[in-house]
C-alpha atoms as a PDB file:
ATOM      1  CA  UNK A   1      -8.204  -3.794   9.862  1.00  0.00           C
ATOM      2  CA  UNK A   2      -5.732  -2.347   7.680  1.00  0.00           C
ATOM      3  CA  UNK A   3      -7.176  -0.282   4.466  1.00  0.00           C
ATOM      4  CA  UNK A   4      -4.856   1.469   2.340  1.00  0.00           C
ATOM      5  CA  UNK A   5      -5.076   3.699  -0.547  1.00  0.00           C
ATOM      6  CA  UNK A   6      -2.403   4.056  -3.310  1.00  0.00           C
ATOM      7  CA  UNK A   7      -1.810   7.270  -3.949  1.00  0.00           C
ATOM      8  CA  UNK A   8       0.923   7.647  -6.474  1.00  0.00           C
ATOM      9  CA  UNK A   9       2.215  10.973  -8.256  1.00  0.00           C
ATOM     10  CA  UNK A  10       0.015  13.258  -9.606  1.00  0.00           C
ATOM     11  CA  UNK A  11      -2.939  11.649  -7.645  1.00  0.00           C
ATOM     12  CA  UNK A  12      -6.419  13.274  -7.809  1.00  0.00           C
ATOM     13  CA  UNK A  13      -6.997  14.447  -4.608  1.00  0.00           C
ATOM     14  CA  UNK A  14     -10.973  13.751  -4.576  1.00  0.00           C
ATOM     15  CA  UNK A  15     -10.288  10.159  -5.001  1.00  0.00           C
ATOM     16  CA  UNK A  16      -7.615   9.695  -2.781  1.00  0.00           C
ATOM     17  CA  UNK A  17      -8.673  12.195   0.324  1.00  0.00           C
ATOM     18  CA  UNK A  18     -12.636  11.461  -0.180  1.00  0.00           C
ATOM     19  CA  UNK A  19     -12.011   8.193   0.647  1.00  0.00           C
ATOM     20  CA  UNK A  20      -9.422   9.049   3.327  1.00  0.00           C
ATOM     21  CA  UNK A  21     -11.918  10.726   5.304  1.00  0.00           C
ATOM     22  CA  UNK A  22     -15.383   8.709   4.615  1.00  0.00           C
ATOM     23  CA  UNK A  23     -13.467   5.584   5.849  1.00  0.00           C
ATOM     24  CA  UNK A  24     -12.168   7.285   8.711  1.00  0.00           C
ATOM     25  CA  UNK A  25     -15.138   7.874  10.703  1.00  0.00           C
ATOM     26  CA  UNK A  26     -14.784   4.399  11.665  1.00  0.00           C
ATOM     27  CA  UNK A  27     -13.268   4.844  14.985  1.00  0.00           C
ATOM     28  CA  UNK A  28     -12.210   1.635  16.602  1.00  0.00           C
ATOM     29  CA  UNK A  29      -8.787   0.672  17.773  1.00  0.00           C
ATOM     30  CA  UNK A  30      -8.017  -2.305  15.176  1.00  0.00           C
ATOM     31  CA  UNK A  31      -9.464   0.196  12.408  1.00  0.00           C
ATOM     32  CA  UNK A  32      -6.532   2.185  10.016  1.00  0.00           C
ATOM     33  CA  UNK A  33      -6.658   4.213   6.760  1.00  0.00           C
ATOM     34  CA  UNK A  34      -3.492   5.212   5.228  1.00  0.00           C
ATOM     35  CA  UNK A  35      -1.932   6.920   2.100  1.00  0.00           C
ATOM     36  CA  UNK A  36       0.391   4.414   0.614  1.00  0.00           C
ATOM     37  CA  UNK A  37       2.753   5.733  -1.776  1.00  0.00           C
ATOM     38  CA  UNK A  38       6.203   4.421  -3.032  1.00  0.00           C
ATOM     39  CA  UNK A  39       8.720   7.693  -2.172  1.00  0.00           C
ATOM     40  CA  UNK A  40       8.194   9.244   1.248  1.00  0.00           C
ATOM     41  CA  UNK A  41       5.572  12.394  -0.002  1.00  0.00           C
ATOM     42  CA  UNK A  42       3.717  12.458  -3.272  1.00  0.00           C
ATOM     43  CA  UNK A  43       2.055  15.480  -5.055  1.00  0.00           C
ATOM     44  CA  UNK A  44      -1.270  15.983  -6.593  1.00  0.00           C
ATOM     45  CA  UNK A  45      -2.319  16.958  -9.903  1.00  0.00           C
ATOM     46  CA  UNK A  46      -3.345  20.613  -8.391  1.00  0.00           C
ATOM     47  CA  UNK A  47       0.231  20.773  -5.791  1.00  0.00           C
ATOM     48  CA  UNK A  48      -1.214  19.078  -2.951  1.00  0.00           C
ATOM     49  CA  UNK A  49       1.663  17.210  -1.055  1.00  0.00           C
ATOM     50  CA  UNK A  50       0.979  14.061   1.240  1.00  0.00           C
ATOM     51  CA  UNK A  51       3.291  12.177   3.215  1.00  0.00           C
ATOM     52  CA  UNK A  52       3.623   8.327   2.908  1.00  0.00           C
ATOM     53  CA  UNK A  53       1.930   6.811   5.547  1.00  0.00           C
ATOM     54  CA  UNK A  54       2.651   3.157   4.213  1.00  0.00           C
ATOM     55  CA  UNK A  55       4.619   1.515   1.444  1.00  0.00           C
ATOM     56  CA  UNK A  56       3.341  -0.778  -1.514  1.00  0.00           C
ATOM     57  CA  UNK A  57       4.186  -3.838   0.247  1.00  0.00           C
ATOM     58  CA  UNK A  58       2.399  -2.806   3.320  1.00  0.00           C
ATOM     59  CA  UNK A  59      -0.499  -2.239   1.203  1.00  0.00           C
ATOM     60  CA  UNK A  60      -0.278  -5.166  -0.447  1.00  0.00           C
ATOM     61  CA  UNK A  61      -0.690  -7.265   2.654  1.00  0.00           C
ATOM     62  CA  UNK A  62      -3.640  -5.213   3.810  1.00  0.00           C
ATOM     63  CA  UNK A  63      -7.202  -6.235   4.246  1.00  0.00           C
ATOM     64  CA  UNK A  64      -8.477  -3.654   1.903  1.00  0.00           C
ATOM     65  CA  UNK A  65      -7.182  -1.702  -0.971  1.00  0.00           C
ATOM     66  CA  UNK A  66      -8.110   1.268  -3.400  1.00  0.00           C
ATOM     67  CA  UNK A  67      -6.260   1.926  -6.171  1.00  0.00           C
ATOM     68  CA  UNK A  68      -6.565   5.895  -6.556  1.00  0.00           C
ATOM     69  CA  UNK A  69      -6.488   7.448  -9.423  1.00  0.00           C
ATOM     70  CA  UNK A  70      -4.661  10.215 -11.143  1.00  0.00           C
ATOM     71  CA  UNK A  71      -3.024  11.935 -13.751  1.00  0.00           C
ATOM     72  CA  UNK A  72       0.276   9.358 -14.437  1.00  0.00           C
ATOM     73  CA  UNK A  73      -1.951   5.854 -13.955  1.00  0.00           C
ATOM     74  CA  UNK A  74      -0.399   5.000 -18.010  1.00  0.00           C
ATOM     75  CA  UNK A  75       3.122   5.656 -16.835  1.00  0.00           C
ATOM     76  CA  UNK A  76       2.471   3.451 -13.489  1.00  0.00           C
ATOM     77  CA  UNK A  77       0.818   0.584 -15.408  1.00  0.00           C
ATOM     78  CA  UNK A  78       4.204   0.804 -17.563  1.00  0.00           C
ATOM     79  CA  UNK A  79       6.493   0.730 -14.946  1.00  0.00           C
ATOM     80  CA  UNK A  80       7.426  -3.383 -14.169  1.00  0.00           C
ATOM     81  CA  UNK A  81       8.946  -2.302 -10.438  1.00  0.00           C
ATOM     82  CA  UNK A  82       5.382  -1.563  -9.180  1.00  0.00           C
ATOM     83  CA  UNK A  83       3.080  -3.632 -11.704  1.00  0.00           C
ATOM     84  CA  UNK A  84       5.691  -6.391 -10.215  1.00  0.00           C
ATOM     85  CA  UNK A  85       4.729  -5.809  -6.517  1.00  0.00           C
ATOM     86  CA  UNK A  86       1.689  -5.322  -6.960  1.00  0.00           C
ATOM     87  CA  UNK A  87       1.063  -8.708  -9.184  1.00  0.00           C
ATOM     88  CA  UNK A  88       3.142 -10.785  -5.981  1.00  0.00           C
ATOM     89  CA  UNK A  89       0.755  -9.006  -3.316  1.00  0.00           C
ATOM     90  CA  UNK A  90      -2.806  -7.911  -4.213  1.00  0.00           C
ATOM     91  CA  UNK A  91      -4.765 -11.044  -4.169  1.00  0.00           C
ATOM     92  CA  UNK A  92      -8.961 -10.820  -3.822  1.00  0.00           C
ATOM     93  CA  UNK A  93      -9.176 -14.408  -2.240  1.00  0.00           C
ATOM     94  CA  UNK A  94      -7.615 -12.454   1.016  1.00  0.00           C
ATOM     95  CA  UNK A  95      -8.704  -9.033   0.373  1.00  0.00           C
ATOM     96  CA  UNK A  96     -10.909  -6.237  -0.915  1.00  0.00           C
ATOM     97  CA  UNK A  97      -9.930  -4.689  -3.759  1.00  0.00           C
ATOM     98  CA  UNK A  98     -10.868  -1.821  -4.885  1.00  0.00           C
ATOM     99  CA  UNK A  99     -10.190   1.163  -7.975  1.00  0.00           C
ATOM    100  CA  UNK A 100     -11.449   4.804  -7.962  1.00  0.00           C
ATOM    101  CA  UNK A 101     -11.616   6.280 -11.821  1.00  0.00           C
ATOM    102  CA  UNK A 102      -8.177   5.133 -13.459  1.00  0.00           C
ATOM    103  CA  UNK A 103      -7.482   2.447 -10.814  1.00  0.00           C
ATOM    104  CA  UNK A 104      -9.325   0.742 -12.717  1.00  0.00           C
ATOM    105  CA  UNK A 105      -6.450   0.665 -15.637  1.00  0.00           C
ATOM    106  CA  UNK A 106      -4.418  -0.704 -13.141  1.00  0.00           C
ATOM    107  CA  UNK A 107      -6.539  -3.361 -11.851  1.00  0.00           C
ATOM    108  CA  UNK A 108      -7.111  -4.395 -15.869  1.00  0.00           C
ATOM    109  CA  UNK A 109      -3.364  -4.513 -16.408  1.00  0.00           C
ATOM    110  CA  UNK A 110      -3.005  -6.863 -13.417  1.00  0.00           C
ATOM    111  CA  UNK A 111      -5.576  -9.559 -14.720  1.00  0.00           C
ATOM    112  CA  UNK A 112      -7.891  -8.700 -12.219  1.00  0.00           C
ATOM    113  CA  UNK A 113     -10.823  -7.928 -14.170  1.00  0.00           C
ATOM    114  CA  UNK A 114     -10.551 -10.539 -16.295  1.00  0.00           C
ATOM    115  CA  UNK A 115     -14.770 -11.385 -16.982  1.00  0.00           C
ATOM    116  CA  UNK A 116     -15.254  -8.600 -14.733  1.00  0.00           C
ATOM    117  CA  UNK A 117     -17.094  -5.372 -15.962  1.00  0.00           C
ATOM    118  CA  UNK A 118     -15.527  -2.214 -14.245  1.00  0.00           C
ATOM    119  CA  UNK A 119     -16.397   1.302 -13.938  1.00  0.00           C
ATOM    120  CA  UNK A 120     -14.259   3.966 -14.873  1.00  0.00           C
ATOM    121  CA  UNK A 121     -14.058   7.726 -15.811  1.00  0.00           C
ATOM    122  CA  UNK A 122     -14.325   9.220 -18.958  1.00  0.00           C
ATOM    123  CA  UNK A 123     -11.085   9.987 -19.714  1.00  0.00           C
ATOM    124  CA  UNK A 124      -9.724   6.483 -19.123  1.00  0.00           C
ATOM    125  CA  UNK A 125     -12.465   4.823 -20.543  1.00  0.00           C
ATOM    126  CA  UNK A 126     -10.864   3.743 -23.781  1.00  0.00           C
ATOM    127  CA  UNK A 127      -7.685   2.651 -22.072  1.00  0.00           C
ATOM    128  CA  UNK A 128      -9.648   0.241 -20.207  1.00  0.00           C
ATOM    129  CA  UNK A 129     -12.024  -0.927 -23.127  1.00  0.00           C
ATOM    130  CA  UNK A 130      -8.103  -1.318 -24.999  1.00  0.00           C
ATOM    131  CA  UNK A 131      -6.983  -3.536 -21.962  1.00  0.00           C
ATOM    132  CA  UNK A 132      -9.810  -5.762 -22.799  1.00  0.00           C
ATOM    133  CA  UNK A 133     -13.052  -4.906 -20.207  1.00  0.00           C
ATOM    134  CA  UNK A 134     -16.491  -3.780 -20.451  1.00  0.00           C
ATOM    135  CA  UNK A 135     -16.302  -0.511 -19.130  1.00  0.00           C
ATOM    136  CA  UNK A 136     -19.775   0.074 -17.692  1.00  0.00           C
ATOM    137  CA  UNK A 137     -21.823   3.911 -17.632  1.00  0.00           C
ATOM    138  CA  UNK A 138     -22.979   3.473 -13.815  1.00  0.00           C
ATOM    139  CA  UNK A 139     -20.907   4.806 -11.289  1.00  0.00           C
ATOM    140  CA  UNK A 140     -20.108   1.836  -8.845  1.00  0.00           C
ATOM    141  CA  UNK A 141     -19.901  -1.726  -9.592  1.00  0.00           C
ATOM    142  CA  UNK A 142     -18.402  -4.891  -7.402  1.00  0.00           C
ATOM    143  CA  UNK A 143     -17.898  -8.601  -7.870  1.00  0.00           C
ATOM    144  CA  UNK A 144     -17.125 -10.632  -5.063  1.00  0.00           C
ATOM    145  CA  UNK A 145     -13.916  -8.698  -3.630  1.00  0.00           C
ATOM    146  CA  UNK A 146     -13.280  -6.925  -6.425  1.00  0.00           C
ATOM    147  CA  UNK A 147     -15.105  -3.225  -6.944  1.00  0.00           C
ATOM    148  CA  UNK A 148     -14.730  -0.110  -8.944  1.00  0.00           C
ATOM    149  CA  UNK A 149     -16.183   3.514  -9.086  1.00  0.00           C
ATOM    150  CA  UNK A 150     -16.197   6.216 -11.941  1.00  0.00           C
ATOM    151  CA  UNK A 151     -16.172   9.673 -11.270  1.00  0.00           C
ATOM    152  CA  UNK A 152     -14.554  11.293  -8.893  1.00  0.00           C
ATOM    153  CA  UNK A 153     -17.436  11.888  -6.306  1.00  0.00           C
ATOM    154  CA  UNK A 154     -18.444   8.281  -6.481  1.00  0.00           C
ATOM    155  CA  UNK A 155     -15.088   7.750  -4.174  1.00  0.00           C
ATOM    156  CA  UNK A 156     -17.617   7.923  -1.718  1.00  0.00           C
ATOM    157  CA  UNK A 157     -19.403   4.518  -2.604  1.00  0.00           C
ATOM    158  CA  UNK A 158     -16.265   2.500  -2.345  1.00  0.00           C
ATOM    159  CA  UNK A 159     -15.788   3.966   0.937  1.00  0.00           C
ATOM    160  CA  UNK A 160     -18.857   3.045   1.986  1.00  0.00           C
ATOM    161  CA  UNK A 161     -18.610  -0.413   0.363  1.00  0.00           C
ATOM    162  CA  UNK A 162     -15.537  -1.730   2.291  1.00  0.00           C
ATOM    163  CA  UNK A 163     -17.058  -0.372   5.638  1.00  0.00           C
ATOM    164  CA  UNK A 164     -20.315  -2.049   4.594  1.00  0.00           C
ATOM    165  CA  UNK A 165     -18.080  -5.240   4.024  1.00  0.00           C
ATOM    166  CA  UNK A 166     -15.603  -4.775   6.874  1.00  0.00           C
ATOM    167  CA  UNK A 167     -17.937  -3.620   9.674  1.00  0.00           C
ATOM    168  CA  UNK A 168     -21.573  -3.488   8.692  1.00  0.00           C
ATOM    169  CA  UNK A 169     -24.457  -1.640   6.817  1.00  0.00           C
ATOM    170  CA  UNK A 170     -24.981  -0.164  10.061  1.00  0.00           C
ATOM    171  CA  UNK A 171     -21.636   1.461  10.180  1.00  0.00           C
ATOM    172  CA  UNK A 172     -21.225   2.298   6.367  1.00  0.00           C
ATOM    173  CA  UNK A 173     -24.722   4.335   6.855  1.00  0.00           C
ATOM    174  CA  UNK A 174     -23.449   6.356   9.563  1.00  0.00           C
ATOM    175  CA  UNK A 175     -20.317   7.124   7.449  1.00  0.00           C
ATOM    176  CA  UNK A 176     -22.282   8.416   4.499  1.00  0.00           C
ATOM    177  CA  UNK A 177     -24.428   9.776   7.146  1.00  0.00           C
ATOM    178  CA  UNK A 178     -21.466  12.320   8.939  1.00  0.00           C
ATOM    179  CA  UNK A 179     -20.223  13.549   5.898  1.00  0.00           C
ATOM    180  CA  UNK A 180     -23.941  13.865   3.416  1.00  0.00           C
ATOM    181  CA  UNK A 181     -24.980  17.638   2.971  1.00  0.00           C
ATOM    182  CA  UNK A 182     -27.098  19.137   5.728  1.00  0.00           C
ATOM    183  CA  UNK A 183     -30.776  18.622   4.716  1.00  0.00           C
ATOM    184  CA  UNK A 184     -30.003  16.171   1.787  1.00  0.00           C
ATOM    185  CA  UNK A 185     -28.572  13.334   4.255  1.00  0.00           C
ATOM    186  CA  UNK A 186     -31.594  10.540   3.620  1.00  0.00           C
ATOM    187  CA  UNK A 187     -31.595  11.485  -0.418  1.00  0.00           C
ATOM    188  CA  UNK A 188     -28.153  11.107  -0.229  1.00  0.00           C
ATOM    189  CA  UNK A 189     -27.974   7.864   1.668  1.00  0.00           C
ATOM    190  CA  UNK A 190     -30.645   6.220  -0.197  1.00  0.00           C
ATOM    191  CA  UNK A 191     -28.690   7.046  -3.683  1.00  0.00           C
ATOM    192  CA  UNK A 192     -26.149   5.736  -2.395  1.00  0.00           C
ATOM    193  CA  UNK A 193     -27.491   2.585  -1.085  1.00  0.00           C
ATOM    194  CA  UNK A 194     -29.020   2.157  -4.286  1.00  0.00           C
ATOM    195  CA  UNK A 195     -25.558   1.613  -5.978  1.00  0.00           C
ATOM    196  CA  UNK A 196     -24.013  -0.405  -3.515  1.00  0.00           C
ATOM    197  CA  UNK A 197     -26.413  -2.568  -2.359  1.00  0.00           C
ATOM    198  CA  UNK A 198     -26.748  -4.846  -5.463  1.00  0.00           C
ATOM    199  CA  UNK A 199     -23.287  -5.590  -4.526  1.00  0.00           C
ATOM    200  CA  UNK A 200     -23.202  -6.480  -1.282  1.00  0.00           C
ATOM    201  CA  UNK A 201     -23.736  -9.999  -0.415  1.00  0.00           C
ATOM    202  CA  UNK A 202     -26.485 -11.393   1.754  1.00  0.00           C
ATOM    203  CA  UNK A 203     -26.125 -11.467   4.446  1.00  0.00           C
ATOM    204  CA  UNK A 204     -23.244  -8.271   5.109  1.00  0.00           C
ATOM    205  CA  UNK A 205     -21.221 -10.256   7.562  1.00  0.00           C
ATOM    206  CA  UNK A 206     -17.670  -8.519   8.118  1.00  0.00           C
ATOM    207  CA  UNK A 207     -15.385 -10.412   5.609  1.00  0.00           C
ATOM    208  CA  UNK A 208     -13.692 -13.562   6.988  1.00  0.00           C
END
């Protein structure tokens, strides 16, 4: 299983890295996270450099994707190079598809939440009520294969929503589980749970 998160210039790092490491504590050979970014390093809105891991093709042909947020998401959506590669390869009949906070712009501009309700940030809020969807004031919601998350520290509950899809409940709890505050782990599980689990379908085979 391939999961990649775009991670384009002046990315938020929360968004991006939160899910980077939640998804990681899968550890089984077929299982890989990367940072996929179109030039070969990309820097945060706060000066944090990361190096490309995989390109926006590769993460258009993988089995799970988050769209990460950041501080340039208007200039992306405007630029037809990427909105054109990503139009020709993200596809939720083959894969999960997911937006952290202004990812959620991008997925609008793409027709992917068309009579889909998304969740969103603050901030980008009325450029995705402008693009033509319900913006929604709950932190996670999901459709099918589509999801989205508002906030930066609900990165976290997509994380655990693609493991939950990809691998299990079982495996998705232990995630949240490893990286939940000391002495606040069930509190913090069972929040959790309560946002993703209307969204999970019954029964949470790994996606075919």
């Amino acid at each position: 299983m391939h999961i990649a998160i775009l991670t384009f210039e002046g990315y938020n790092e929360l968004d991006s890295l939160i899910a980077l490491g939640v998804l990681n504590r899968i550890k089984t050979d077929d299982w890989r996270v990367t940072i996929a970014t179109l030039s070969p390093k990309v820097t945060s809105m706060n000066g944090v450099v990361v190096e490309q891991m995989s390109t926006l093709e590769e993460a258009c042909a993988a089995d799970a994707v988050i769209v990460g947020s950041g501080i340039a998401t208007r200039e992306v959506v405007e630029d037809p190079a990427i909105m054109k590669v990503l139009r020709g390869g993200l596809d939720p009949s083959r894969q999960l598809i997911a937006a952290q906070c202004s990812g959620a712009l991008v997925l609008a501009k793409l027709g992917l939440l068309h009579d889909i309700p998304a969740c969103t940030d603050l901030t980008t809020k009325p450029w995705v009520v402008a693009a033509g969807v319900e913006v929604l004031n709950q932190p996670f919601y999901a459709k099918d294969n589509i999801a989205t998350a508002g906030g930066c520290l609900a990165s976290h509950y997509l994380a655990a929503w693609i493991i939950a899809r990809l691998e299990g409940n079982d495996a998705a709890e232990g995630a949240l589980h490893y990286v939940a505050p000391v002495g606040e782990k069930e509190e913090y599980i069972e929040r959790a749970w309560r946002n993703i689990a209307p969204y999970l379908p019954a029964p949470t085979a790994a996606l075919v």
